[in-house]
PDB file of N, CA and C in Angstrom:
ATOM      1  N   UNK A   1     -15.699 -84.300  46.481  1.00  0.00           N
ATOM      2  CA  UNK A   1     -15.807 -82.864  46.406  1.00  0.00           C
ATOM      3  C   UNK A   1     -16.184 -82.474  44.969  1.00  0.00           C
ATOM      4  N   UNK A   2     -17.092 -81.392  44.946  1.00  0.00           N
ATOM      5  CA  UNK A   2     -17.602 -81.537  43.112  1.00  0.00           C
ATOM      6  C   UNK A   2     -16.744 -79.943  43.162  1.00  0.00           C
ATOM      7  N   UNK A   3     -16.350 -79.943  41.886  1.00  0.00           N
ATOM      8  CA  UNK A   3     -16.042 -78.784  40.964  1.00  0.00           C
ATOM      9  C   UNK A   3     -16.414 -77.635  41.387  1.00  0.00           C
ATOM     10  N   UNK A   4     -15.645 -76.280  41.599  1.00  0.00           N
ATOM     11  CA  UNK A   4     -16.229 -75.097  41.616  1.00  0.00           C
ATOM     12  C   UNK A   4     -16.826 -74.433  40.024  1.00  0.00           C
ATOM     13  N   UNK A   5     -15.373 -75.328  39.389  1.00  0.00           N
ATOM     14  CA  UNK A   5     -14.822 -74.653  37.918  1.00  0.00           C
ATOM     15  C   UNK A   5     -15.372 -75.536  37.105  1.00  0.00           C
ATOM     16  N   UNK A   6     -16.384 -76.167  36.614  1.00  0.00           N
ATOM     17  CA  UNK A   6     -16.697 -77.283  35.674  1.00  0.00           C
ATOM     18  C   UNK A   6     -16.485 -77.188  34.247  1.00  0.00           C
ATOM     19  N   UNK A   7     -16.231 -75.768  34.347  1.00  0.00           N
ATOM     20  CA  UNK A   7     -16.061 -75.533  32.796  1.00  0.00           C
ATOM     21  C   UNK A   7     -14.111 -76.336  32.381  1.00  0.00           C
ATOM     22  N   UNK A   8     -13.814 -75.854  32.943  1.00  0.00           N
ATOM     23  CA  UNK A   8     -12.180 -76.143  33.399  1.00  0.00           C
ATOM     24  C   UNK A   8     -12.069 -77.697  32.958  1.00  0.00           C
ATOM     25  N   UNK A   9     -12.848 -78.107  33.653  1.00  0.00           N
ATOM     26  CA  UNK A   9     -12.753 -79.944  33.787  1.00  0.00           C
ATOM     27  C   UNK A   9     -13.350 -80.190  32.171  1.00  0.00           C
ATOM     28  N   UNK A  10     -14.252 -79.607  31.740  1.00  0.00           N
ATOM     29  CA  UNK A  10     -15.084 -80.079  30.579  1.00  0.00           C
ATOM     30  C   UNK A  10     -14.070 -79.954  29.558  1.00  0.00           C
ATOM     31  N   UNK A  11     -13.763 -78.549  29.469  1.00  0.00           N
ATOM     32  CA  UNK A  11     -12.375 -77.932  28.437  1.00  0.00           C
ATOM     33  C   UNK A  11     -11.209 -78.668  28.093  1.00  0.00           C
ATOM     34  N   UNK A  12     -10.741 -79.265  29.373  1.00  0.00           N
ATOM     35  CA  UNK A  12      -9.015 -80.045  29.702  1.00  0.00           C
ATOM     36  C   UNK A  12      -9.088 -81.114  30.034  1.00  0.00           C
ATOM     37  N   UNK A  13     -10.098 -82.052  30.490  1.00  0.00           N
ATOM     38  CA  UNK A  13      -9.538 -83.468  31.106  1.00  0.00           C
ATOM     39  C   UNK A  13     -10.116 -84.304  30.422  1.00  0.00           C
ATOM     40  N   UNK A  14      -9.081 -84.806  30.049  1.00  0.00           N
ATOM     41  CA  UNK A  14      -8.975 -85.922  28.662  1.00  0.00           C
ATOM     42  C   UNK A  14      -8.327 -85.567  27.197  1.00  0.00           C
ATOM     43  N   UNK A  15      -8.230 -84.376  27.323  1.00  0.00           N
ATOM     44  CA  UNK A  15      -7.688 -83.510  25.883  1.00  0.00           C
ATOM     45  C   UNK A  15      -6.630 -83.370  25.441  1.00  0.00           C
ATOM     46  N   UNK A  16      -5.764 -83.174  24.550  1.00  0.00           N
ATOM     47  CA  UNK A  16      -4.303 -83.381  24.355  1.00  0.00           C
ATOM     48  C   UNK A  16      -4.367 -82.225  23.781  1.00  0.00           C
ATOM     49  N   UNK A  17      -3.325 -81.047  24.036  1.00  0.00           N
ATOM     50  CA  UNK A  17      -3.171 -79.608  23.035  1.00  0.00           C
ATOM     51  C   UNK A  17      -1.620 -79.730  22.418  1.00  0.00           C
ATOM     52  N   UNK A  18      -1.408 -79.109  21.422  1.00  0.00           N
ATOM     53  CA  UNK A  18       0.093 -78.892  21.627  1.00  0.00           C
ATOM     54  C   UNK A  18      -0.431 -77.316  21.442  1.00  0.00           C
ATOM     55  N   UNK A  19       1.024 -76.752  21.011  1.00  0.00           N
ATOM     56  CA  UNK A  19       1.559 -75.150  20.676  1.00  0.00           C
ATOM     57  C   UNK A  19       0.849 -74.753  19.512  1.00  0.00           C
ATOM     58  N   UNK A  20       0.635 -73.366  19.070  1.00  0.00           N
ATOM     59  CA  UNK A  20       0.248 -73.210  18.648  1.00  0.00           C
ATOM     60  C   UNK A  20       1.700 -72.217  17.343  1.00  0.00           C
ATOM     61  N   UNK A  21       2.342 -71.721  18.608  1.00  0.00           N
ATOM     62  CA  UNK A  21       3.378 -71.041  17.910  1.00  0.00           C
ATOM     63  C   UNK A  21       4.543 -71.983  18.369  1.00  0.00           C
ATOM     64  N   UNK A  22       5.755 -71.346  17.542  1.00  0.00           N
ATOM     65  CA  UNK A  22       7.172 -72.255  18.108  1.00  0.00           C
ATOM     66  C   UNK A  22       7.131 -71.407  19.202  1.00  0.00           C
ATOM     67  N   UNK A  23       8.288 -72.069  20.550  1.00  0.00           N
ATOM     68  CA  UNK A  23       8.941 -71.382  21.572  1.00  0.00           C
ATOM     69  C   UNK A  23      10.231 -72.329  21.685  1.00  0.00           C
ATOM     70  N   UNK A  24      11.130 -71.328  22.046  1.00  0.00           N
ATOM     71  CA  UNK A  24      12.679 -71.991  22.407  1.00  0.00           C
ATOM     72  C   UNK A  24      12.495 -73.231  22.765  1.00  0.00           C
ATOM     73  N   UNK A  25      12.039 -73.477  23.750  1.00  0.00           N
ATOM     74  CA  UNK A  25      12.256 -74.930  24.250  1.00  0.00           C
ATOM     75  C   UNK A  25      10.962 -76.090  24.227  1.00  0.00           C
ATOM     76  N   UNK A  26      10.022 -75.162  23.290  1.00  0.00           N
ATOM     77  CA  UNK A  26       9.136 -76.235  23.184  1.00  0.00           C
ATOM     78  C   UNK A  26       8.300 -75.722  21.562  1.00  0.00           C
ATOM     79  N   UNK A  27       7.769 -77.044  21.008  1.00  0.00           N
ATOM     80  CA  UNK A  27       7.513 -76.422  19.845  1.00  0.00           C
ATOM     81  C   UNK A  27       5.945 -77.414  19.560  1.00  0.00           C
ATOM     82  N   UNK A  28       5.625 -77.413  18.300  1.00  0.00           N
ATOM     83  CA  UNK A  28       4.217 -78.244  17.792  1.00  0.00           C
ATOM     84  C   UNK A  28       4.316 -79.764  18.224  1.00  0.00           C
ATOM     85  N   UNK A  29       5.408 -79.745  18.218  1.00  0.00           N
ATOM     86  CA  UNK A  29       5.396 -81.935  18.626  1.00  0.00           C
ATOM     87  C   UNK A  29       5.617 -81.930  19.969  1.00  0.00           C
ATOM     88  N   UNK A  30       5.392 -81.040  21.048  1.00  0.00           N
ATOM     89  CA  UNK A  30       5.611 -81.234  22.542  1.00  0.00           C
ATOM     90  C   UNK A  30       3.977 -81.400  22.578  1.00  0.00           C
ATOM     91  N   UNK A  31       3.209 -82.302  23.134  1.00  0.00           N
ATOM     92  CA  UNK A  31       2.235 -82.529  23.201  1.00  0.00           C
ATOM     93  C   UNK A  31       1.674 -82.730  25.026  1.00  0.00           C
ATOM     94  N   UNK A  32       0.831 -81.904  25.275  1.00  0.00           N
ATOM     95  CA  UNK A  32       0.039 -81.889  26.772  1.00  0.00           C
ATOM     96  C   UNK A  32      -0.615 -82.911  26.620  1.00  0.00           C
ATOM     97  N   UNK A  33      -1.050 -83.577  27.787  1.00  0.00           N
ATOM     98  CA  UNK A  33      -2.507 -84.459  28.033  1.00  0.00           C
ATOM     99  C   UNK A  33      -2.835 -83.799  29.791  1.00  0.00           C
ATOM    100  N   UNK A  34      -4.039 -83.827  29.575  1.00  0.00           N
ATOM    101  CA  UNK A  34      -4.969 -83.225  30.894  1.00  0.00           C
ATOM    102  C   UNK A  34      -5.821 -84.060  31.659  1.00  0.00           C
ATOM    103  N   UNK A  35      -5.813 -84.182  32.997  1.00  0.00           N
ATOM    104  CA  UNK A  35      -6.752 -85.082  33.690  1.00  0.00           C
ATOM    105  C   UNK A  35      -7.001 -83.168  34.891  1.00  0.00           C
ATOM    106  N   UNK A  36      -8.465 -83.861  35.028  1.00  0.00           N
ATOM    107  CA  UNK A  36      -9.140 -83.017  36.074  1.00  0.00           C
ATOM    108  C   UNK A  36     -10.028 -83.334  36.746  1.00  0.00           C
ATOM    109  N   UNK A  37      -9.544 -83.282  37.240  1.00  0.00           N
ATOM    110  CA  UNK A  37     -10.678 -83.884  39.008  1.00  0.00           C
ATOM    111  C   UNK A  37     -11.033 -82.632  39.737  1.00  0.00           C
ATOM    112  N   UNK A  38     -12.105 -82.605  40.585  1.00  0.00           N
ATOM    113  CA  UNK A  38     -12.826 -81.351  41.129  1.00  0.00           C
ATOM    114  C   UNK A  38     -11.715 -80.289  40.500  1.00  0.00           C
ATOM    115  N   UNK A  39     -11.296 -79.459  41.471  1.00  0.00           N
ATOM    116  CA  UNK A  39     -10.606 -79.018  40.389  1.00  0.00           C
ATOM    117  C   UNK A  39      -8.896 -78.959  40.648  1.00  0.00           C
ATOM    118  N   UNK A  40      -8.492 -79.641  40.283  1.00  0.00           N
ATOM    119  CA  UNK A  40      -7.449 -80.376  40.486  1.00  0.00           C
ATOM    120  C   UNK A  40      -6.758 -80.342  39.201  1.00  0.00           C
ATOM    121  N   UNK A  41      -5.971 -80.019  38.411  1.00  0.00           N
ATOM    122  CA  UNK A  41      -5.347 -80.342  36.976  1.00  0.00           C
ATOM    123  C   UNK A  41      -4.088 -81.140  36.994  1.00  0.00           C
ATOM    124  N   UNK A  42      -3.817 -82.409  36.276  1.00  0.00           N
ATOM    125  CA  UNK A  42      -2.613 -82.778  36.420  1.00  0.00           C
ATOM    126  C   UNK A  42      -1.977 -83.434  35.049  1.00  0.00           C
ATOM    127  N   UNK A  43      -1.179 -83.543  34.332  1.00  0.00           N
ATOM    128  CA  UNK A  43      -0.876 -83.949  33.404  1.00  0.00           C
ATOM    129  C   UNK A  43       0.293 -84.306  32.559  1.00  0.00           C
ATOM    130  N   UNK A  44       0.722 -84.580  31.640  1.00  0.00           N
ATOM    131  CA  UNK A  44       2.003 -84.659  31.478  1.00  0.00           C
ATOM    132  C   UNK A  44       2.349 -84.268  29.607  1.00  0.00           C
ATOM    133  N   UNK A  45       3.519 -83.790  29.660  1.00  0.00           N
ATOM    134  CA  UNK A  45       4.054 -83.703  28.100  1.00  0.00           C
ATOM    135  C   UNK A  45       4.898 -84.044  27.467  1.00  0.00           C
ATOM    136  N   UNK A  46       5.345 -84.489  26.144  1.00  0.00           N
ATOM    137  CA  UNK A  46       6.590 -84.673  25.919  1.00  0.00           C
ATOM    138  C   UNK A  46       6.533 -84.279  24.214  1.00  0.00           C
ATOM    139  N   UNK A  47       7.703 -84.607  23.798  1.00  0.00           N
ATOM    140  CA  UNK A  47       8.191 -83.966  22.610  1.00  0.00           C
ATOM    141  C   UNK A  47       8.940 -83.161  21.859  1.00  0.00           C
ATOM    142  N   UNK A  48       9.252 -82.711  21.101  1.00  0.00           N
ATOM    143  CA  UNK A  48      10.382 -82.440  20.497  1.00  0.00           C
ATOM    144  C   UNK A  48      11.538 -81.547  21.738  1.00  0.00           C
ATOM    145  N   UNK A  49      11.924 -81.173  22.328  1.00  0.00           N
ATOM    146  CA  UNK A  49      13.150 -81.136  22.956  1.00  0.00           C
ATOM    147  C   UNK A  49      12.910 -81.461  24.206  1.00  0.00           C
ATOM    148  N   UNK A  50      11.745 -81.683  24.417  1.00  0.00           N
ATOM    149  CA  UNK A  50      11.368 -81.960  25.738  1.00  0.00           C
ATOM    150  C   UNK A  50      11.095 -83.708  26.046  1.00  0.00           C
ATOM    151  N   UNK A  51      11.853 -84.155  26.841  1.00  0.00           N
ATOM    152  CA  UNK A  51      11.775 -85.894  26.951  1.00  0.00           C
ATOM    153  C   UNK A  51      10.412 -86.411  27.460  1.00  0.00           C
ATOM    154  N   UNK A  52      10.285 -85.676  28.595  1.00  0.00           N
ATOM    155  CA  UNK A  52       9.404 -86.064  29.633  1.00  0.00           C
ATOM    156  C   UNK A  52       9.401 -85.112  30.763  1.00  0.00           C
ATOM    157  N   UNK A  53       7.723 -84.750  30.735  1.00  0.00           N
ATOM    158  CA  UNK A  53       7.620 -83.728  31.903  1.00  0.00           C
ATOM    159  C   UNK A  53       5.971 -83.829  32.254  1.00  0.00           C
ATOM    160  N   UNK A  54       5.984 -83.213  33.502  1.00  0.00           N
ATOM    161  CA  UNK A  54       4.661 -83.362  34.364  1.00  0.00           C
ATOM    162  C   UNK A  54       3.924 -82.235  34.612  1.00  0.00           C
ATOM    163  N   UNK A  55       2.996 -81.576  34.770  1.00  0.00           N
ATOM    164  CA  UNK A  55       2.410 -80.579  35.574  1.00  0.00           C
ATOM    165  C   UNK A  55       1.115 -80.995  36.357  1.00  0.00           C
ATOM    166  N   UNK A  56       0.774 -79.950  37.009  1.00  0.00           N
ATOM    167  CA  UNK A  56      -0.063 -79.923  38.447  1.00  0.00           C
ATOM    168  C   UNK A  56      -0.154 -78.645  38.359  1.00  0.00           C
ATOM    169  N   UNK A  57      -1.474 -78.414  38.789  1.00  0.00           N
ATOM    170  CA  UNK A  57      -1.613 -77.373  39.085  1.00  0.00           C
ATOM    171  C   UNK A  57      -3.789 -76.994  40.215  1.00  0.00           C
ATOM    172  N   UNK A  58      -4.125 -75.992  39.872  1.00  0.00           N
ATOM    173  CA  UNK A  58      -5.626 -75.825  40.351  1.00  0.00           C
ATOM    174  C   UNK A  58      -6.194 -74.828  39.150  1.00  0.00           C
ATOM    175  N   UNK A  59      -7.927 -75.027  39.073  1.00  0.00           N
ATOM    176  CA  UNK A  59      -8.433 -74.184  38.431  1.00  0.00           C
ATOM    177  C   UNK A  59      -8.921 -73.135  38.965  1.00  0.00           C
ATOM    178  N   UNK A  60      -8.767 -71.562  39.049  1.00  0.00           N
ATOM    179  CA  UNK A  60      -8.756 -70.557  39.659  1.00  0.00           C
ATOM    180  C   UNK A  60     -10.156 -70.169  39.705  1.00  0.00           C
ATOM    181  N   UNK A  61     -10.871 -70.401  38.758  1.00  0.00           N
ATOM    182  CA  UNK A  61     -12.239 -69.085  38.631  1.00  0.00           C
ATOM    183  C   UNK A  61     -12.803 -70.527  37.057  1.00  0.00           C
ATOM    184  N   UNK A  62     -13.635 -69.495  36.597  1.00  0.00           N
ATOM    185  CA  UNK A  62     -14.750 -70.515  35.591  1.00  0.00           C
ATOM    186  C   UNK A  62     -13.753 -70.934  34.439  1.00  0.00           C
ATOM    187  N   UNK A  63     -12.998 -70.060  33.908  1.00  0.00           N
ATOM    188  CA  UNK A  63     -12.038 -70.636  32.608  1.00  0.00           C
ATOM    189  C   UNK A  63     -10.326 -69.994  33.332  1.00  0.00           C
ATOM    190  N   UNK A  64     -10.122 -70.138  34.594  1.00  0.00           N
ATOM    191  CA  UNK A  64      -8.596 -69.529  34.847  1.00  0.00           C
ATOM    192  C   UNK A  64      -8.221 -71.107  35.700  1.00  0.00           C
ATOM    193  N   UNK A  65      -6.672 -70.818  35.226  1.00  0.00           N
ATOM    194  CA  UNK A  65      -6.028 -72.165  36.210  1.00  0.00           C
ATOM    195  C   UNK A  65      -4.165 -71.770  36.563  1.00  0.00           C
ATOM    196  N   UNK A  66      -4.137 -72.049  36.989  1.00  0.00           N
ATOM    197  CA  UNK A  66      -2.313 -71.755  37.313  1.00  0.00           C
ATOM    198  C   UNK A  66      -1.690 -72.812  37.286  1.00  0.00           C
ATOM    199  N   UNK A  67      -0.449 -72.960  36.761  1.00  0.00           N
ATOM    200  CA  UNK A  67       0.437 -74.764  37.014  1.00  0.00           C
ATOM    201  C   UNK A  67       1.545 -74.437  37.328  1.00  0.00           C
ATOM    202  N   UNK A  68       2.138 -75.710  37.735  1.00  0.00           N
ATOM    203  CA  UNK A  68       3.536 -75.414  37.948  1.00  0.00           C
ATOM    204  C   UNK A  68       4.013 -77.087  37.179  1.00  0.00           C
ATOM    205  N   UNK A  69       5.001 -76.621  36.458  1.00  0.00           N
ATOM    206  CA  UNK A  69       5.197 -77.712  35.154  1.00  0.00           C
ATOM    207  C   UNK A  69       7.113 -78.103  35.882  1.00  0.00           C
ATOM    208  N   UNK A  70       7.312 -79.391  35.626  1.00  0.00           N
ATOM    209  CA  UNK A  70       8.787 -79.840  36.004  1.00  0.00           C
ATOM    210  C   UNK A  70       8.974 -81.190  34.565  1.00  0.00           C
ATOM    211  N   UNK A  71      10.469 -80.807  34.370  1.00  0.00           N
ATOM    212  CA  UNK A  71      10.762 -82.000  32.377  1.00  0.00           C
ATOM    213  C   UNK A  71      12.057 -81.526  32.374  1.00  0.00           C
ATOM    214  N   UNK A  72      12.507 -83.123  31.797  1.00  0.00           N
ATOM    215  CA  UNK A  72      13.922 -83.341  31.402  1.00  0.00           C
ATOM    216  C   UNK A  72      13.755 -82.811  29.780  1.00  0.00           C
ATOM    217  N   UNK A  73      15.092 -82.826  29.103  1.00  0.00           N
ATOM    218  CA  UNK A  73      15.129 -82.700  27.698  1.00  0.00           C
ATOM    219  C   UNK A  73      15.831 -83.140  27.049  1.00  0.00           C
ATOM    220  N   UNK A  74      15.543 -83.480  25.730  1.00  0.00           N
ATOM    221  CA  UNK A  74      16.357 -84.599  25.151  1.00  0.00           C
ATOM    222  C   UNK A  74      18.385 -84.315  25.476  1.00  0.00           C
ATOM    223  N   UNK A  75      18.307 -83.061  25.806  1.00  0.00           N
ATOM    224  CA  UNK A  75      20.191 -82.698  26.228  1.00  0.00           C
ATOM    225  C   UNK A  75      20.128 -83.376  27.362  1.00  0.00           C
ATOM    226  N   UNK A  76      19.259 -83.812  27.940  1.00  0.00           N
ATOM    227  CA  UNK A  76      19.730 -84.278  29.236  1.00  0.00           C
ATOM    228  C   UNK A  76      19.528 -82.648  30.691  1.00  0.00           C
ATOM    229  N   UNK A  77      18.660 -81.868  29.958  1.00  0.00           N
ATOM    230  CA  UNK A  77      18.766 -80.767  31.371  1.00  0.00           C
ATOM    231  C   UNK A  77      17.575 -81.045  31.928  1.00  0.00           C
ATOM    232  N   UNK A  78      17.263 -80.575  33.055  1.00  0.00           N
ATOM    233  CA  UNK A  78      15.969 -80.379  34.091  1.00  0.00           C
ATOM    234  C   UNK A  78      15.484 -78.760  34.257  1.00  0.00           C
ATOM    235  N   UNK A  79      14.302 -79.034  33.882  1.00  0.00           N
ATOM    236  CA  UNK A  79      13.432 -77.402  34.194  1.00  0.00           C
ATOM    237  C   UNK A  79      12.281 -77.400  34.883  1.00  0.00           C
ATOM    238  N   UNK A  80      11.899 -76.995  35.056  1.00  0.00           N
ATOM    239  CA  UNK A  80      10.785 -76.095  36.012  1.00  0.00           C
ATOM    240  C   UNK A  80       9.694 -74.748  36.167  1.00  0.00           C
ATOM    241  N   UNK A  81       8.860 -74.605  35.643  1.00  0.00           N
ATOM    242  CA  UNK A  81       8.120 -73.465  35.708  1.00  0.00           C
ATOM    243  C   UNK A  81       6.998 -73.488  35.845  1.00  0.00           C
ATOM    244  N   UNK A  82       6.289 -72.377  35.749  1.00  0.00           N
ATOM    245  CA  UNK A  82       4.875 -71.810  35.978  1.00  0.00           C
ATOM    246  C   UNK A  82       3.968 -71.656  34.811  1.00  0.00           C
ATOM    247  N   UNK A  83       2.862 -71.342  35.001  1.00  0.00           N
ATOM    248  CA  UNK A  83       1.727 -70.722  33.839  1.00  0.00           C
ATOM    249  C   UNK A  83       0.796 -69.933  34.639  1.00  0.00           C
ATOM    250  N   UNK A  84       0.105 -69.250  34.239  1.00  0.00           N
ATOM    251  CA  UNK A  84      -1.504 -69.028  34.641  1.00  0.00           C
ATOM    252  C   UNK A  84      -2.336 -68.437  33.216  1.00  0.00           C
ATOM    253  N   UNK A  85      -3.184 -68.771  33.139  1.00  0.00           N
ATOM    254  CA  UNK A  85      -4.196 -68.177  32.240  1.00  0.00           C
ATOM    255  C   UNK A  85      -5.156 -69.162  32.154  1.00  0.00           C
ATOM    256  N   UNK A  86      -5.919 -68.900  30.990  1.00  0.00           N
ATOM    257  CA  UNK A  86      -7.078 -69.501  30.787  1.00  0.00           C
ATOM    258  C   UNK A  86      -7.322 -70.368  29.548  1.00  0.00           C
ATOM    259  N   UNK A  87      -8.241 -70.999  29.641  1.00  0.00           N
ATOM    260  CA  UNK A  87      -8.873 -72.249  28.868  1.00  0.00           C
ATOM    261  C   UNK A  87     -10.429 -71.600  28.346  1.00  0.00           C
ATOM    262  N   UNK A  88     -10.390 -71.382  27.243  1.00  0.00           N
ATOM    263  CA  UNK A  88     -11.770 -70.674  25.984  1.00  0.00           C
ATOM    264  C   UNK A  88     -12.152 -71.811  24.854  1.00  0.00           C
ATOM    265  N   UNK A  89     -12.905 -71.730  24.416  1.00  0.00           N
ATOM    266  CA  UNK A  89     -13.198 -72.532  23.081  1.00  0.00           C
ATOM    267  C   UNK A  89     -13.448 -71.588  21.782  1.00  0.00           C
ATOM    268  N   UNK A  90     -12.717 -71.956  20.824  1.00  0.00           N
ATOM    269  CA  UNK A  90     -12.612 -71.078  19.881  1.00  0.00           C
ATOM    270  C   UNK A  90     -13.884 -70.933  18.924  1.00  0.00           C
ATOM    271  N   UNK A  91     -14.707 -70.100  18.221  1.00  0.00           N
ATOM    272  CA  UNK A  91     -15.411 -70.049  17.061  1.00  0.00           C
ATOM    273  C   UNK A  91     -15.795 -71.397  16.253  1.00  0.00           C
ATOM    274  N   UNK A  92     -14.831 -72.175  16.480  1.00  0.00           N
ATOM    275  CA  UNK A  92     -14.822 -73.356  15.759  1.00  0.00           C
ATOM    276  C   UNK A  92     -14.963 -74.849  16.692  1.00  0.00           C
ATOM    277  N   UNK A  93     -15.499 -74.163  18.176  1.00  0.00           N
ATOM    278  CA  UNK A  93     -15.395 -75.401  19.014  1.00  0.00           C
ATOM    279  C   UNK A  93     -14.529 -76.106  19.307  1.00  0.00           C
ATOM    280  N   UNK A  94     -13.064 -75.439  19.236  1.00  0.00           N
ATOM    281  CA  UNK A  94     -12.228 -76.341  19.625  1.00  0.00           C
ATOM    282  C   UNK A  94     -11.485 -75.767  20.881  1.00  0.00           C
ATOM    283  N   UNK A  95     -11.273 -76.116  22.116  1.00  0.00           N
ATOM    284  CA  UNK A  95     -10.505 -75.813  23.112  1.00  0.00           C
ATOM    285  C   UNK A  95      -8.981 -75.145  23.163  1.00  0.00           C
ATOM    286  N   UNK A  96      -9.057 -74.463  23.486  1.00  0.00           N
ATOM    287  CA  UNK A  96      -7.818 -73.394  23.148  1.00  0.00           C
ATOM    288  C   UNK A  96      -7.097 -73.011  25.051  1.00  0.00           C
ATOM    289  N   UNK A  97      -5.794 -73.322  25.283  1.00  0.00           N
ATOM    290  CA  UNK A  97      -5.315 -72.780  26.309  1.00  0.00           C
ATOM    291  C   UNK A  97      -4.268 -71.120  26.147  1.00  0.00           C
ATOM    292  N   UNK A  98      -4.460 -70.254  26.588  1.00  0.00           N
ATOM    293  CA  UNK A  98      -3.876 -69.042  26.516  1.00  0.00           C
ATOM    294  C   UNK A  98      -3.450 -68.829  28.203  1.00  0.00           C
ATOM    295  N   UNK A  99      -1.906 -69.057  28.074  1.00  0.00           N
ATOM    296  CA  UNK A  99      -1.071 -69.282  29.134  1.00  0.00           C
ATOM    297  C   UNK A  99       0.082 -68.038  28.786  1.00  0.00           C
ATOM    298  N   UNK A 100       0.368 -67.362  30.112  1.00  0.00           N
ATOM    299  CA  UNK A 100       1.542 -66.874  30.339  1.00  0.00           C
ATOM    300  C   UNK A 100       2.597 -67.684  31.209  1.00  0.00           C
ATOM    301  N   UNK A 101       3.756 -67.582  30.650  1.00  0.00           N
ATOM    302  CA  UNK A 101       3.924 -68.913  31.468  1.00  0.00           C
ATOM    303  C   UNK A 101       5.744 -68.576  31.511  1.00  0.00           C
ATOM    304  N   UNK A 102       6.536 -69.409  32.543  1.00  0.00           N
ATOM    305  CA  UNK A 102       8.149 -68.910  32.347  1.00  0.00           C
ATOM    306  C   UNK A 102       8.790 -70.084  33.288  1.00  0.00           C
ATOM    307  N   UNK A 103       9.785 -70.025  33.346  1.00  0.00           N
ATOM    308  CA  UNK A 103      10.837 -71.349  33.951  1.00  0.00           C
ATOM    309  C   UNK A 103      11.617 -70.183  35.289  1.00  0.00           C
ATOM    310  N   UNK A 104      11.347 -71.493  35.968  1.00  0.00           N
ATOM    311  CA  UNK A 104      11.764 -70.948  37.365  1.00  0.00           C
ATOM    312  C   UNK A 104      13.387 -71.185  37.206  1.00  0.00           C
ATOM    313  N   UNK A 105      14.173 -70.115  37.767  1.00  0.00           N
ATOM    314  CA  UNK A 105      15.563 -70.038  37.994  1.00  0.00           C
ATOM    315  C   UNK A 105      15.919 -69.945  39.394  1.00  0.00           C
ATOM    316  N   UNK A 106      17.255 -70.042  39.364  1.00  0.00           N
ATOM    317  CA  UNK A 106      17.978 -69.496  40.717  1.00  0.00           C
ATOM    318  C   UNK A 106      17.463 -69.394  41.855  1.00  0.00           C
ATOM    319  N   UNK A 107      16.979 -70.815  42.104  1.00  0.00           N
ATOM    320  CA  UNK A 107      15.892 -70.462  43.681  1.00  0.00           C
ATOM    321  C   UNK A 107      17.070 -71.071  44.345  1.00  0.00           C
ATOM    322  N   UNK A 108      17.066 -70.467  45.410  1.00  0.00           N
ATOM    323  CA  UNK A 108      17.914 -69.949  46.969  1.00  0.00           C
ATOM    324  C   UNK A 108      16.981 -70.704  47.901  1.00  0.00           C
ATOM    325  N   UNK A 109      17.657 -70.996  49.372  1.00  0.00           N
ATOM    326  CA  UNK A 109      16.781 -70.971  50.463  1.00  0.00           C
ATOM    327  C   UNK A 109      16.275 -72.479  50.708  1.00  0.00           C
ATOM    328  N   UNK A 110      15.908 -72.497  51.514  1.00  0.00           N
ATOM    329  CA  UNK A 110      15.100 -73.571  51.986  1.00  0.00           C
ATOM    330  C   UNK A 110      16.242 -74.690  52.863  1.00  0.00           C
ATOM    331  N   UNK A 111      15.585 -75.635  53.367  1.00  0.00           N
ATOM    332  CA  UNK A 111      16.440 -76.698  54.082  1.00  0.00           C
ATOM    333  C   UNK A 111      17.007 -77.392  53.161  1.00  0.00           C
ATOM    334  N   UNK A 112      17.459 -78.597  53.955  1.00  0.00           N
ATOM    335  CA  UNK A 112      18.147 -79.767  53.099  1.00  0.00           C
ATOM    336  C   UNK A 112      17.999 -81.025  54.235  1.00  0.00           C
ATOM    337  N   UNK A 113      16.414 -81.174  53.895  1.00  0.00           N
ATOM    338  CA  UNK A 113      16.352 -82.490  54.743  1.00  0.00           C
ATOM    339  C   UNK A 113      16.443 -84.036  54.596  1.00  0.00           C
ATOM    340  N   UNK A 114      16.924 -84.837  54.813  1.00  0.00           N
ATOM    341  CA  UNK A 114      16.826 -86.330  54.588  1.00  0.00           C
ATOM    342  C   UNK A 114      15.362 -87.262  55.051  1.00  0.00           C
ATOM    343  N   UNK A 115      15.711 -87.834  53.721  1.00  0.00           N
ATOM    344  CA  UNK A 115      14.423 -88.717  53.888  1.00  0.00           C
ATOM    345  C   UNK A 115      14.594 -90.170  54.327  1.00  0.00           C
ATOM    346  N   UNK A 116      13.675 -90.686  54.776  1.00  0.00           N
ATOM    347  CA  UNK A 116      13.620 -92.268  55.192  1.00  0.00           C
ATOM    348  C   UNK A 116      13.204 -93.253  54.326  1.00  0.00           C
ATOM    349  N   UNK A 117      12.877 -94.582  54.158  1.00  0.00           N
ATOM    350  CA  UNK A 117      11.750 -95.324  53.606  1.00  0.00           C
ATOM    351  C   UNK A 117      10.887 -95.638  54.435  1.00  0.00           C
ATOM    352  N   UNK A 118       9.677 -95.884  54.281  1.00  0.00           N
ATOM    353  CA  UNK A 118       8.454 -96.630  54.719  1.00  0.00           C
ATOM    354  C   UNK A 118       8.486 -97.325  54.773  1.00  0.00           C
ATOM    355  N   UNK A 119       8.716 -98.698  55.653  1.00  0.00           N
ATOM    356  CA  UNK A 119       8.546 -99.983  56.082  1.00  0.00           C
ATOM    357  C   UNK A 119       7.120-100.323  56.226  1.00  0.00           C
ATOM    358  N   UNK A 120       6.219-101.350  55.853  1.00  0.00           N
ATOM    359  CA  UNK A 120       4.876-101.408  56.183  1.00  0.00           C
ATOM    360  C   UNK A 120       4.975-102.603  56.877  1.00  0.00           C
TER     361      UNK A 120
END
């Protein structure tokens, strides 16, 4: 399947960003890496309070994408959240992500089903 969004793929897959500003729970040494396939985004981060974490997400339109990000932290907690925004290249040619973005809380609901293994 080829790309709707190619710009998306050109911008992010293969690229490593960090922060640009501090934030509570993540700061300049939490470092992204990006893979993108048609348009598919998936990747992972880690660094300063953050141990190890993953995101996934899709690219929306020519420079828009949405994720949903899941990471432990060096305390030992588990989080979860969102982003959407976009991927630009700055004046200076360098790839820039501008994300709104927040940690999912207090989700309610759903089943509680058991799983099996796969025998082959």
């Amino acid at each position: 399947m080829e790309s709707k969004f190619p710009q998306v793929r050109e911008l992010m897959s293969g690229r490593r960003f960090a922060l640009a500003a501090e934030l509570r729970d993540c700061n300049a040494q939490t470092v992204f890496e990006f893979s993108v396939e048609n348009d598919e985004i998936w990747g992972s981060f880690r660094g300063g309070r953050i141990a190890m974490g993953q995101t996934y997400g899709l690219a929306k339109g020519h420079d828009s994408l949405e994720l949903l990000y899941y990471c432990t932290t060096t305390d030992g907690e588990e989080f979860a959240g969102w982003s959407r925004g976009k991927v630009t290249v700055d004046d200076e040619g360098i790839a820039r992500l501008e994300l709104a973005w927040g940690w999912l809380a207090a989700a309610t609901g759903g089943d509680a089903p058991s799983y099996v293994e796969l025998i082959e």
